[in-house]
C-alpha atoms as a PDB file:
ATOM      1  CA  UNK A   1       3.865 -40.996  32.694  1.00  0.00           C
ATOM      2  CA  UNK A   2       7.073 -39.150  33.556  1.00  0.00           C
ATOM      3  CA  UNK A   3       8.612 -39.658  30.144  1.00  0.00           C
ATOM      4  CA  UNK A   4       5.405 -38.737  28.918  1.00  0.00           C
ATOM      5  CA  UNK A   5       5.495 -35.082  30.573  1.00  0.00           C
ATOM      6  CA  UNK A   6       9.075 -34.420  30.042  1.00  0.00           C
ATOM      7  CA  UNK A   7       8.929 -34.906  26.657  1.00  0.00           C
ATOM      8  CA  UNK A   8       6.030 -32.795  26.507  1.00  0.00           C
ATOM      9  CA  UNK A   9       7.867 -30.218  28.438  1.00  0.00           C
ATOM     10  CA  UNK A  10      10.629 -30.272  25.707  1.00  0.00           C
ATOM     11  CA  UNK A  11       8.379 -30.154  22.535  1.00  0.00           C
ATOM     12  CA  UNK A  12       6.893 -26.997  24.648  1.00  0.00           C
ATOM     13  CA  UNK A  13      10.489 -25.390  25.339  1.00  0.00           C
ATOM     14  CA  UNK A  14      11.401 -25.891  21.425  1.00  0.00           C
ATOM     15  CA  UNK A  15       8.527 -24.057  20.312  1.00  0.00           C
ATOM     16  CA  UNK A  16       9.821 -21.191  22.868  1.00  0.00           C
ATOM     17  CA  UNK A  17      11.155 -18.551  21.031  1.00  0.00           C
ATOM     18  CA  UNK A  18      14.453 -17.048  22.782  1.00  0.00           C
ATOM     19  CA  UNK A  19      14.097 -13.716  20.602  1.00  0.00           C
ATOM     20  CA  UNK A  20      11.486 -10.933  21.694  1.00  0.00           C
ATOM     21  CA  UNK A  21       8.262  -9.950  19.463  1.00  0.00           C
ATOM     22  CA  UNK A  22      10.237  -7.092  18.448  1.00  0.00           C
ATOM     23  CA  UNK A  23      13.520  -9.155  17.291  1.00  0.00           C
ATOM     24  CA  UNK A  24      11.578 -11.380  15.830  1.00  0.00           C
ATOM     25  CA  UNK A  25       9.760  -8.425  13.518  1.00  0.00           C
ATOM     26  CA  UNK A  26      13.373  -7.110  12.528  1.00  0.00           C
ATOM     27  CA  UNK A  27      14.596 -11.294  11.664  1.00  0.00           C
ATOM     28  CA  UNK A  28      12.215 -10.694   9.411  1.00  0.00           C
ATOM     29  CA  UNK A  29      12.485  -6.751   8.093  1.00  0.00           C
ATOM     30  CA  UNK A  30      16.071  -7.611   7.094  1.00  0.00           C
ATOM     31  CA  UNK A  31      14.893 -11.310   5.370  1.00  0.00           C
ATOM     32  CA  UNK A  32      12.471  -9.933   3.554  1.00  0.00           C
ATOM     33  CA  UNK A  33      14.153  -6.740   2.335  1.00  0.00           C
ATOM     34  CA  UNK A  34      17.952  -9.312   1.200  1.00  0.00           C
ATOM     35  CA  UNK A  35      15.397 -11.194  -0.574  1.00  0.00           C
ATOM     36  CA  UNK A  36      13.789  -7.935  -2.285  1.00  0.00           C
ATOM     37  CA  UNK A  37      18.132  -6.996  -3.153  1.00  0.00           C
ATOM     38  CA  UNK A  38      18.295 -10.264  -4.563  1.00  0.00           C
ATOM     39  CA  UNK A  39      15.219 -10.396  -6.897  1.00  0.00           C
ATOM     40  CA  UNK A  40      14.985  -6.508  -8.262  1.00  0.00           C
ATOM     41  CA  UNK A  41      12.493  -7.298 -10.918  1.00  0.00           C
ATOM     42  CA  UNK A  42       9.655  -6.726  -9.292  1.00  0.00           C
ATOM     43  CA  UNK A  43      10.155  -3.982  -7.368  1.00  0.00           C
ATOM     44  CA  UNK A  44      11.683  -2.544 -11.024  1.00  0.00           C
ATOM     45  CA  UNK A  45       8.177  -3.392 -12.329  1.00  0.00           C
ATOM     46  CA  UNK A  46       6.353  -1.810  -9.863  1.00  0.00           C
ATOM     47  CA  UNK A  47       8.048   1.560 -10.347  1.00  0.00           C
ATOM     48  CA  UNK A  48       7.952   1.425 -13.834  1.00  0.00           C
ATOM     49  CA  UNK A  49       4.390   1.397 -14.703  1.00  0.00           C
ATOM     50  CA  UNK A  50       3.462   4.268 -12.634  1.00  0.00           C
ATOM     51  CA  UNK A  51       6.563   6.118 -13.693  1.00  0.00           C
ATOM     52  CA  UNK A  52       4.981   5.309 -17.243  1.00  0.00           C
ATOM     53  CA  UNK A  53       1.719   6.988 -16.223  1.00  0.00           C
ATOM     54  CA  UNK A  54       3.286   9.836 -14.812  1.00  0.00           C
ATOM     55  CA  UNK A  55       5.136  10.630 -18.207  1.00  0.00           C
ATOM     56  CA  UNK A  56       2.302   9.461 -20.814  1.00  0.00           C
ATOM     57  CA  UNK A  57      -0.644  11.267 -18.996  1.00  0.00           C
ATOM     58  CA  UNK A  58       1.431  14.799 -18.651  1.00  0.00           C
ATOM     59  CA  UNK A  59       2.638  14.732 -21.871  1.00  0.00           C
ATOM     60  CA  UNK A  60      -0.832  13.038 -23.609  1.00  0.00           C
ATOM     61  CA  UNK A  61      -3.631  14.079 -21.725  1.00  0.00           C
ATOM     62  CA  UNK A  62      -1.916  17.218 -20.016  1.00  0.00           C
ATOM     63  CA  UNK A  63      -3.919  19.651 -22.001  1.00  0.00           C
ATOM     64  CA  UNK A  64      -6.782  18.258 -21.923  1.00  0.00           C
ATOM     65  CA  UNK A  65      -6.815  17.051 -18.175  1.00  0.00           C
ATOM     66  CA  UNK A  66      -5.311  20.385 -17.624  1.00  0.00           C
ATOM     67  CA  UNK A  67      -8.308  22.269 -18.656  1.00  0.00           C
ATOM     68  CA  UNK A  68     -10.815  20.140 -16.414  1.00  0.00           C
ATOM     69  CA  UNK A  69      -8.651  20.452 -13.495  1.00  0.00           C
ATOM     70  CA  UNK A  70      -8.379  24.395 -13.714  1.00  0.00           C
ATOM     71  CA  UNK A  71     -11.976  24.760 -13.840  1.00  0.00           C
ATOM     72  CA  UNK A  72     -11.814  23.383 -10.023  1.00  0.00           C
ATOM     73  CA  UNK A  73      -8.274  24.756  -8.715  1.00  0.00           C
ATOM     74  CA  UNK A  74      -7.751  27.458 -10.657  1.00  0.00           C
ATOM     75  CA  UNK A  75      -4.104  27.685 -11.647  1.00  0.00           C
ATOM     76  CA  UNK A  76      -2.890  24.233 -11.027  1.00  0.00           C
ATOM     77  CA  UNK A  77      -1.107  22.640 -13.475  1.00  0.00           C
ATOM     78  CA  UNK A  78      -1.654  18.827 -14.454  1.00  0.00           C
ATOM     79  CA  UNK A  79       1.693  17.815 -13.480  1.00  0.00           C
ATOM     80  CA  UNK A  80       0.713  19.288  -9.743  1.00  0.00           C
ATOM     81  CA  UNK A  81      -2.520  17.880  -9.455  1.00  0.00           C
ATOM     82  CA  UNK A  82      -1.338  14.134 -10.896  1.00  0.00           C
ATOM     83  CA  UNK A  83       1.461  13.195  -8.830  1.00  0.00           C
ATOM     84  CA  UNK A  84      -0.328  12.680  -6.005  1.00  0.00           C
ATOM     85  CA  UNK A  85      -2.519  10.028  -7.494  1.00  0.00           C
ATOM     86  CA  UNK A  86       1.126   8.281  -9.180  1.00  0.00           C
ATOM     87  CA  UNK A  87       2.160   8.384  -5.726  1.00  0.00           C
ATOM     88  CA  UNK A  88      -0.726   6.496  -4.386  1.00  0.00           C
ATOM     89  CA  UNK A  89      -0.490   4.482  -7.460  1.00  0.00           C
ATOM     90  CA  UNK A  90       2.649   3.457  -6.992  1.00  0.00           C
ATOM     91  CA  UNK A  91       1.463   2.556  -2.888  1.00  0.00           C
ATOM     92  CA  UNK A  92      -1.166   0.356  -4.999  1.00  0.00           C
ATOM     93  CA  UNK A  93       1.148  -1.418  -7.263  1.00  0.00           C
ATOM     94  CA  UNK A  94       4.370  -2.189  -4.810  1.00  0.00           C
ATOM     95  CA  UNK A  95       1.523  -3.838  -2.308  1.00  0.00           C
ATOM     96  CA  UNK A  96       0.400  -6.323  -4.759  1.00  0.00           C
ATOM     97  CA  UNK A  97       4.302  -7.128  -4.865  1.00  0.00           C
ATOM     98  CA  UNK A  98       3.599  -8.056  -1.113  1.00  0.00           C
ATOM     99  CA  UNK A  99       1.517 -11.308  -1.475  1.00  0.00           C
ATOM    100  CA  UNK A 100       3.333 -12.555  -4.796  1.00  0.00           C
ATOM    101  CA  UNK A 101       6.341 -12.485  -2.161  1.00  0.00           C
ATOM    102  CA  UNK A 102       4.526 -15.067   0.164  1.00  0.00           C
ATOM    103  CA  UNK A 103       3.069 -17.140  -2.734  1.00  0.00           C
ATOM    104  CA  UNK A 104       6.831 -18.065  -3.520  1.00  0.00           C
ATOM    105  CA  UNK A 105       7.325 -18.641   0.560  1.00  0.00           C
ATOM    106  CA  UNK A 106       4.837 -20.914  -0.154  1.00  0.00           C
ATOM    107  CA  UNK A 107       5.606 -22.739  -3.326  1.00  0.00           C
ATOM    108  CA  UNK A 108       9.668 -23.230  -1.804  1.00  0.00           C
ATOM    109  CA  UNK A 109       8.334 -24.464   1.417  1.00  0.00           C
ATOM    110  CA  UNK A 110       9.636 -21.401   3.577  1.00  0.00           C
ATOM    111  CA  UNK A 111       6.354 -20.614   4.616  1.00  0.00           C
ATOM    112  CA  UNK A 112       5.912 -24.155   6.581  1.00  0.00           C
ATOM    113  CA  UNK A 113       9.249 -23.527   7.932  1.00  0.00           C
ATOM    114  CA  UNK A 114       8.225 -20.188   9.001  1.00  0.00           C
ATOM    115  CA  UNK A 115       4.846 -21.209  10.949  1.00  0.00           C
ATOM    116  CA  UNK A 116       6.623 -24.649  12.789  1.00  0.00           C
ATOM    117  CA  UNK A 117       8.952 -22.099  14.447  1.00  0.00           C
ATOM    118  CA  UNK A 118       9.027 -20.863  17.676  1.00  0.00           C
ATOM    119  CA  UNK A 119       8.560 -17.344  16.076  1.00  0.00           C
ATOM    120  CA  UNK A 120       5.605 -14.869  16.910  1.00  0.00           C
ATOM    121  CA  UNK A 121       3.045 -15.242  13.911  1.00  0.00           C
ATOM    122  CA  UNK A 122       2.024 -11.826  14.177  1.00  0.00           C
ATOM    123  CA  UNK A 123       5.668 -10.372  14.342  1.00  0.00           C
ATOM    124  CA  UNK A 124       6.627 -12.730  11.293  1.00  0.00           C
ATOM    125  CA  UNK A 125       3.533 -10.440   9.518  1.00  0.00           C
ATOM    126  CA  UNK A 126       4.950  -7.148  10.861  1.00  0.00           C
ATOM    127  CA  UNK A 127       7.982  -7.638   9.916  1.00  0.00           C
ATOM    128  CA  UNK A 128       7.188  -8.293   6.309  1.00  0.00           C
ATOM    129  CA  UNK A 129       5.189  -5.165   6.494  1.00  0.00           C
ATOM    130  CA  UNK A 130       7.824  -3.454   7.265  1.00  0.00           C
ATOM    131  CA  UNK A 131      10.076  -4.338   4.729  1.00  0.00           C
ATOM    132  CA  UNK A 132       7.585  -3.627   2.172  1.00  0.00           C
ATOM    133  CA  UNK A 133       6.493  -0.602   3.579  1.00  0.00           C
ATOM    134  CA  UNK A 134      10.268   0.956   3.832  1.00  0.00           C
ATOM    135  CA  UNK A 135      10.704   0.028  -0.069  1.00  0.00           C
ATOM    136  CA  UNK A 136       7.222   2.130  -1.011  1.00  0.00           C
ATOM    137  CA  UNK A 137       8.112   5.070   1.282  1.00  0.00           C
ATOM    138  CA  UNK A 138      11.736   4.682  -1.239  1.00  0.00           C
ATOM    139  CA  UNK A 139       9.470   4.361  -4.416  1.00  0.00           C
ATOM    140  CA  UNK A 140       6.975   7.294  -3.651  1.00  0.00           C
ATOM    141  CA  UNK A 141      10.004   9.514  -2.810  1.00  0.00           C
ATOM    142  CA  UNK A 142      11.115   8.437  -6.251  1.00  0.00           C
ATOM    143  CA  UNK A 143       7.978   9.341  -7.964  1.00  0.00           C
ATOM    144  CA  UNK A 144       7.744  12.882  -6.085  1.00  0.00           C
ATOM    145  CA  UNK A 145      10.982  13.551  -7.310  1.00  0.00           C
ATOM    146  CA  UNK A 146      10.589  12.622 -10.482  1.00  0.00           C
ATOM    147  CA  UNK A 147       7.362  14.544 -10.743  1.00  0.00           C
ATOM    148  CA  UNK A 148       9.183  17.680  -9.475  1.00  0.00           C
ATOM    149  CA  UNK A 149      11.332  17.540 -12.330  1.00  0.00           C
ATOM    150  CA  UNK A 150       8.349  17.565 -14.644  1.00  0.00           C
ATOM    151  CA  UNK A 151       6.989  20.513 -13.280  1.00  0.00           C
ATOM    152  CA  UNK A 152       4.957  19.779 -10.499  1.00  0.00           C
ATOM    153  CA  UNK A 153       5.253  21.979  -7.180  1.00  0.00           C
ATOM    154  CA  UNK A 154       4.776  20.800  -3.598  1.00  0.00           C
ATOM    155  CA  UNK A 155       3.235  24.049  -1.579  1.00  0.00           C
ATOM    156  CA  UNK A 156       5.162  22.521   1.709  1.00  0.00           C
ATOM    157  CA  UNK A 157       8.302  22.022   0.487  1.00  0.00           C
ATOM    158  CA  UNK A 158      10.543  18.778   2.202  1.00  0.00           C
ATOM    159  CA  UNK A 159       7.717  19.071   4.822  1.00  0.00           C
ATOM    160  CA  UNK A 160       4.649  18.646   2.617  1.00  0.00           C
ATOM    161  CA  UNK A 161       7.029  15.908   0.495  1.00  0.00           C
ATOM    162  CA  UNK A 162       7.057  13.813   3.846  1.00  0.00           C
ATOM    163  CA  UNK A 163       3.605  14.068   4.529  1.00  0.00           C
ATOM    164  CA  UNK A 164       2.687  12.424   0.790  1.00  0.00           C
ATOM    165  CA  UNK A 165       5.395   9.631   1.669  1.00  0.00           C
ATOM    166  CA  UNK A 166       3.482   9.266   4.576  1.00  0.00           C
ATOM    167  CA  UNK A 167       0.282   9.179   2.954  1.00  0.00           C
ATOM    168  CA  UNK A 168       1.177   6.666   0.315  1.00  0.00           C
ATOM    169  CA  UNK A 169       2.832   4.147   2.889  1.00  0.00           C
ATOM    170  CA  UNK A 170      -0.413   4.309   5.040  1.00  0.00           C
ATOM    171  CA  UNK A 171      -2.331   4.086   2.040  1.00  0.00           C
ATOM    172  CA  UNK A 172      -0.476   1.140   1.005  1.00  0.00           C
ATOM    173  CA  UNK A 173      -0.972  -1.072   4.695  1.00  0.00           C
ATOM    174  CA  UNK A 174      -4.574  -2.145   3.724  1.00  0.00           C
ATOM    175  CA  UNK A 175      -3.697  -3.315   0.002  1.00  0.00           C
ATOM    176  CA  UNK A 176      -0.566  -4.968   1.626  1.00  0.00           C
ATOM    177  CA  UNK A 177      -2.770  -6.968   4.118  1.00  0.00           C
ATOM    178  CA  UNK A 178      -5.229  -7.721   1.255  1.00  0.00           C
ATOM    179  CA  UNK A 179      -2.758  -8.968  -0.705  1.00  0.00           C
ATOM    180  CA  UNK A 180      -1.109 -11.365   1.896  1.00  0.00           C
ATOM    181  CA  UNK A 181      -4.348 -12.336   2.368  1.00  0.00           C
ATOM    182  CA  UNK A 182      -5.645 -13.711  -1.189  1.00  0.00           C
ATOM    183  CA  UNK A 183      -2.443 -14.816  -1.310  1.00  0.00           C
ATOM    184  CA  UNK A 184      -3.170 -17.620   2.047  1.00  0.00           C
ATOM    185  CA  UNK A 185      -6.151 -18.062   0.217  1.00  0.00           C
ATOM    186  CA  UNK A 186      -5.417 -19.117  -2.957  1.00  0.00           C
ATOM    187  CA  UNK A 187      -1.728 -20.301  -2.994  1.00  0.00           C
ATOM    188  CA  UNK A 188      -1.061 -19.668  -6.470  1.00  0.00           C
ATOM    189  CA  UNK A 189       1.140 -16.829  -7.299  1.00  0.00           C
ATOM    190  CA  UNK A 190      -0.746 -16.613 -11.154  1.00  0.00           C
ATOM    191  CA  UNK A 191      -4.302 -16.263  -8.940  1.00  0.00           C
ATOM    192  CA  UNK A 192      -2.821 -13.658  -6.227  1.00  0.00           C
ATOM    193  CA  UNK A 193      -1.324 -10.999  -9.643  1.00  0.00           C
ATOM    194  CA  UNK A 194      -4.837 -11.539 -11.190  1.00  0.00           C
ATOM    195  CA  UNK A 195      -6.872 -11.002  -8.443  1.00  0.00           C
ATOM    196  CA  UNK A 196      -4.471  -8.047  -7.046  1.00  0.00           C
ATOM    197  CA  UNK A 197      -4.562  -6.924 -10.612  1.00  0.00           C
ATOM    198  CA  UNK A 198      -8.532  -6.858 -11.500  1.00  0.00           C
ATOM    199  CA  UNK A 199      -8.549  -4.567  -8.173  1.00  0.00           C
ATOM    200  CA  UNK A 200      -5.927  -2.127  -8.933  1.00  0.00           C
ATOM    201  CA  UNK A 201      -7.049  -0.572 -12.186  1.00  0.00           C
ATOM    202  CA  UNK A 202     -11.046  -0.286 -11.117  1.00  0.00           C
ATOM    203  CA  UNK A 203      -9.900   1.439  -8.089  1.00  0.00           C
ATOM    204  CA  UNK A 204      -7.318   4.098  -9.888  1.00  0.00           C
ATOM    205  CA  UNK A 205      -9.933   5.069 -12.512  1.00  0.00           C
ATOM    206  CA  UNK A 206     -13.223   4.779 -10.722  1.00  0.00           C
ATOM    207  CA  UNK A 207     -10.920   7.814  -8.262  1.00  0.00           C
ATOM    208  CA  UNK A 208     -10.251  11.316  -8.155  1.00  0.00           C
ATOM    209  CA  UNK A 209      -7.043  10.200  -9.036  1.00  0.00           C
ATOM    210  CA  UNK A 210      -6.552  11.493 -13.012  1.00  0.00           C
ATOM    211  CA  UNK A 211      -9.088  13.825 -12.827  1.00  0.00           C
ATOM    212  CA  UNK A 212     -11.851  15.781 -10.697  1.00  0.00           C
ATOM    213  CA  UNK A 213     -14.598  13.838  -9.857  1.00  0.00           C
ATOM    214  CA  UNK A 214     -16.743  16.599 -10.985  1.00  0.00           C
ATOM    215  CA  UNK A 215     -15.594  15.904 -14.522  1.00  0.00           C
ATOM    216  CA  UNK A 216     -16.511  12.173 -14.315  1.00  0.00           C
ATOM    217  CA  UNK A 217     -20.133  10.383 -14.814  1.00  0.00           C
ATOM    218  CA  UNK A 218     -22.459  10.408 -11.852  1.00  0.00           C
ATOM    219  CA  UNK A 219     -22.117   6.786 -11.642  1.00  0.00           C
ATOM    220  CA  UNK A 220     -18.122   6.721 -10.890  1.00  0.00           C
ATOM    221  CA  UNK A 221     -18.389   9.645  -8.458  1.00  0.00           C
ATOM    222  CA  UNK A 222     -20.979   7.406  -6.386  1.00  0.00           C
ATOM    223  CA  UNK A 223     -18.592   4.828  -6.974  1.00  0.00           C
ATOM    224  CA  UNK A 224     -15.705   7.150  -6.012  1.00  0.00           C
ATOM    225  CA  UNK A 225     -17.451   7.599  -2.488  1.00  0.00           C
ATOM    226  CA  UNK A 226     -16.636   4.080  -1.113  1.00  0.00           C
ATOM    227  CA  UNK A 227     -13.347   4.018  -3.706  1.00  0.00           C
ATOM    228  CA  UNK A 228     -10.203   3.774  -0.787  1.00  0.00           C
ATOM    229  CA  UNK A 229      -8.461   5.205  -3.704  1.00  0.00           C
ATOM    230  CA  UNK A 230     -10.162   8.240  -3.861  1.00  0.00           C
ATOM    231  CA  UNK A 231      -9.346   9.168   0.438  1.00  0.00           C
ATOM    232  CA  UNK A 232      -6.005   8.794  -0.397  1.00  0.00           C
ATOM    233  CA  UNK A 233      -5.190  10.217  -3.224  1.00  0.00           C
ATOM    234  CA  UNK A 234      -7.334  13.385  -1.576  1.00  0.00           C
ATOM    235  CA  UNK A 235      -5.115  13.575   1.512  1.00  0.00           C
ATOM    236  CA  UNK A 236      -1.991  13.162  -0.690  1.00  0.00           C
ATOM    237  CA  UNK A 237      -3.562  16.189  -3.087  1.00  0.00           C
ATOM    238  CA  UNK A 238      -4.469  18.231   0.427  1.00  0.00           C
ATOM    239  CA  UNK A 239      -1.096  18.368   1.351  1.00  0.00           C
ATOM    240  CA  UNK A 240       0.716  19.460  -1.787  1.00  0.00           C
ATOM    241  CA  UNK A 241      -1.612  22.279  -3.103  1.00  0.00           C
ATOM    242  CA  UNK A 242      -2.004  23.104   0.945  1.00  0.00           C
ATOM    243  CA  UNK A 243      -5.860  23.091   0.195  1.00  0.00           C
ATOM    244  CA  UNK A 244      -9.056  21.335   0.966  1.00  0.00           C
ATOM    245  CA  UNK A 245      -9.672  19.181  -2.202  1.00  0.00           C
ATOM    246  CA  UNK A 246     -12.410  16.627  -0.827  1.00  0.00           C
ATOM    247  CA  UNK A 247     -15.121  16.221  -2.651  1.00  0.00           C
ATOM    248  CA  UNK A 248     -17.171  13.304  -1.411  1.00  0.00           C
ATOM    249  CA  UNK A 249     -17.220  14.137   2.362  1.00  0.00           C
ATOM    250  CA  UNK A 250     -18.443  17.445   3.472  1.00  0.00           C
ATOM    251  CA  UNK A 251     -15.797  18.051   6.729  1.00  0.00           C
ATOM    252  CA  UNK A 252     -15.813  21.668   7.718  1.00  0.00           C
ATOM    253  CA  UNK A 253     -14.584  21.096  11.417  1.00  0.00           C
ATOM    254  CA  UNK A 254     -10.821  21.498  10.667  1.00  0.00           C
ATOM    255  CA  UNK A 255      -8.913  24.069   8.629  1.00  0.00           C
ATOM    256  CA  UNK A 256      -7.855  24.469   5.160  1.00  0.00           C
ATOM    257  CA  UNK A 257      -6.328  21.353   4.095  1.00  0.00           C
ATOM    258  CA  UNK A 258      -7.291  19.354   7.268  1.00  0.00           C
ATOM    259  CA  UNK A 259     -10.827  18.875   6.065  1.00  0.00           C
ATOM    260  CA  UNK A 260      -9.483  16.694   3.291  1.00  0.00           C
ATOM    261  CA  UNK A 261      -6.355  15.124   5.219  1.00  0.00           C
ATOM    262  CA  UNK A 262      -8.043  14.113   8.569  1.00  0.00           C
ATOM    263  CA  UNK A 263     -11.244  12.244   7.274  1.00  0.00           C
ATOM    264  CA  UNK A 264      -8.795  10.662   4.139  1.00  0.00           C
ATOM    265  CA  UNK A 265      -6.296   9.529   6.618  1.00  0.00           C
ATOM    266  CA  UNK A 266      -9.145   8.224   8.889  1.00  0.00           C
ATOM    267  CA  UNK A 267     -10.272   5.830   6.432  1.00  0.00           C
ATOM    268  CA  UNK A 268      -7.292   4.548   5.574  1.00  0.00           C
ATOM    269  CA  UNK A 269      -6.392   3.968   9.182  1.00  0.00           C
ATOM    270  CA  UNK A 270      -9.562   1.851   9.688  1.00  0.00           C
ATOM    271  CA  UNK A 271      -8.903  -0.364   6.436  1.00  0.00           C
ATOM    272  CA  UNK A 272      -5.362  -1.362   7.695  1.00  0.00           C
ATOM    273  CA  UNK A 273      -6.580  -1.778  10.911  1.00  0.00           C
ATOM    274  CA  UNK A 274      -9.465  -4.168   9.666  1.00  0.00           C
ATOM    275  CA  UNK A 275      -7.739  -6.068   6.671  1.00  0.00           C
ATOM    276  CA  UNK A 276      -4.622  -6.139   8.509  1.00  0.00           C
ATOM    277  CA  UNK A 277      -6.443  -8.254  11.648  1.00  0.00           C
ATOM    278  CA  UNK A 278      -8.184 -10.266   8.406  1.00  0.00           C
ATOM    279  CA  UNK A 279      -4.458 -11.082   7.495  1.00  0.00           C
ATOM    280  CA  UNK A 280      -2.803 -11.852  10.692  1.00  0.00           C
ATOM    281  CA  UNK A 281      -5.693 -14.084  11.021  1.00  0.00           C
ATOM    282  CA  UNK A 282      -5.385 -16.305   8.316  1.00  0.00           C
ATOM    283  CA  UNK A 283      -1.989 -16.613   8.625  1.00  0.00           C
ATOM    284  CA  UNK A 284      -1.924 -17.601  12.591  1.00  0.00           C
ATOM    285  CA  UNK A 285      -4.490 -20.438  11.264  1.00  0.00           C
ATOM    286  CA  UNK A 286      -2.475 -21.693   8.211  1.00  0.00           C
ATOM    287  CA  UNK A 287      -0.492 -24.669   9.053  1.00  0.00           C
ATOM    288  CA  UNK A 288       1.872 -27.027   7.372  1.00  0.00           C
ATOM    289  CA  UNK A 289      -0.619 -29.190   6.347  1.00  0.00           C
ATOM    290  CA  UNK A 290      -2.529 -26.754   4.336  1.00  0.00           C
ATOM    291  CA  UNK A 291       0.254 -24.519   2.587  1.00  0.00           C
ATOM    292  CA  UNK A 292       1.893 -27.580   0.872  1.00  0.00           C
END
């Protein structure tokens, strides 16, 4: 009986972790974000196609686009009223990166390793968050830069560029939890892309993202009013024309631009809150036997 219990008492000290839950959340900020130096490609990808979007769609659709959006702003120009939406596009397309990152933890066996150590579950998720999110807030500030040099003018200056950066890495928390999630679920990196993928390009174009939703068919602005897309790329809008610009919430209780920012941000807040307990979830119940 006494051999019994202190062995029991040392398979319970091994699983004790001697790090806190925050040093175990920066073990894995810095593994995640050496294994994101080592393997550019993706986060190249990422960038690229909205950088592609930015350039083909203000030099392609710009005058056309350009005429719909003036009938609703005024004298906006397309390169203005677009980078927002690249910006959250860019949120959209980095977080898919996310869960094709823990489909190869899987498929190398670092994920079993991972969840038989005495590490916090939850701080092993937030710390892969964090990673990810640091490289979008790098990305967006990319894209807002690049769209600068296109023409495009940010009515806050460095303050309103922040608050975009800050919108697209909020915006990005829920699809970065989704992500993780289908990628638990299915294991396959091939099923995690498509499924990310088949999400990504409904939620962009059935938005207010590439142009105003009173330009669009009734049916995608009804779609548009349950679109996350469409909250974010709103707030991100708000805060570099300095304007109100929502469309499918009537909020009057704030000023100018806060009637677009505070109910946009407010849905995004609740999505990461919800998807991201969804994802913590699923990954405190996988175990080694049902990764391999």
């Amino acid at each position: 009986m006494s051999d019994t219990t202190a062995s029991g008492t040392d398979s319970h000290s091994v699983r004790r972790s001697s790090n806190t839950f925050l040093g175990d959340v920066w073990v894995n900020f810095k593994r995640w974000n050496l294994k994101a130096v080592r393997n550019p490609f993706v986060l190249v990808v990422s960038l690229v196609q909205p950088v592609i979007f930015l350039v083909l769609f203000t030099e392609v659709f710009g005058n056309v686009a350009g005429a719909a959006v003036s009938q609703g702003l005024g004298d906006v120009s397309y390169e203005t009223y677009l980078v927002p939406a690249i910006a959250i596009q860019v949120s959209l397309a980095a977080a898919v990166t996310s869960g094709i990152g823990l489909v190869n933890d899987i498929e190398e066996g670092m994920f079993e390793k991972v969840l038989v150590s005495p590490m916090n579950r939850t701080a092993v998720f937030v710390g892969k968050t964090a990673a990810e999110v640091f490289r979008i807030a790098v990305q967006v500030a990319i894209i807002l830069g690049l769209g600068v040099l296109l023409g495009a003018e940010i009515e806050l200056g460095v303050v309103g560029a922040l608050g975009i950066v800050a919108v697209g890495v909020l915006f990005s928390l829920w699809f970065v939890a989704l992500s993780n999630s289908l990628a638990v679920i299915t294991k396959d990196q091939e099923s995690t892309i498509i499924a990310a993928n088949l999400l990504q390009f409904p939620l962009l174009f059935l938005s207010s993202a590439f142009l105003p939703l009173e330009a669009l068919p009734e049916w995608i602005q009804t779609f548009a009013r349950f679109n996350p897309v469409t909250y974010g790329v709103d707030a991100a809008r708000a805060i570099m024309l300095d304007r109100d610009v929502m469309t499918v919430v009537d909020v009057t209780g704030f000023d100018g631009a806060m009637n677009t920012i505070v109910p946009g941000v407010a849905v995004l807040v609740a999505l990461a809150l919800g998807l991201g307990a969804v994802a913590v979830y699923l990954i405190s119940r996988a175990s080694s036997s049902n990764v391999q």
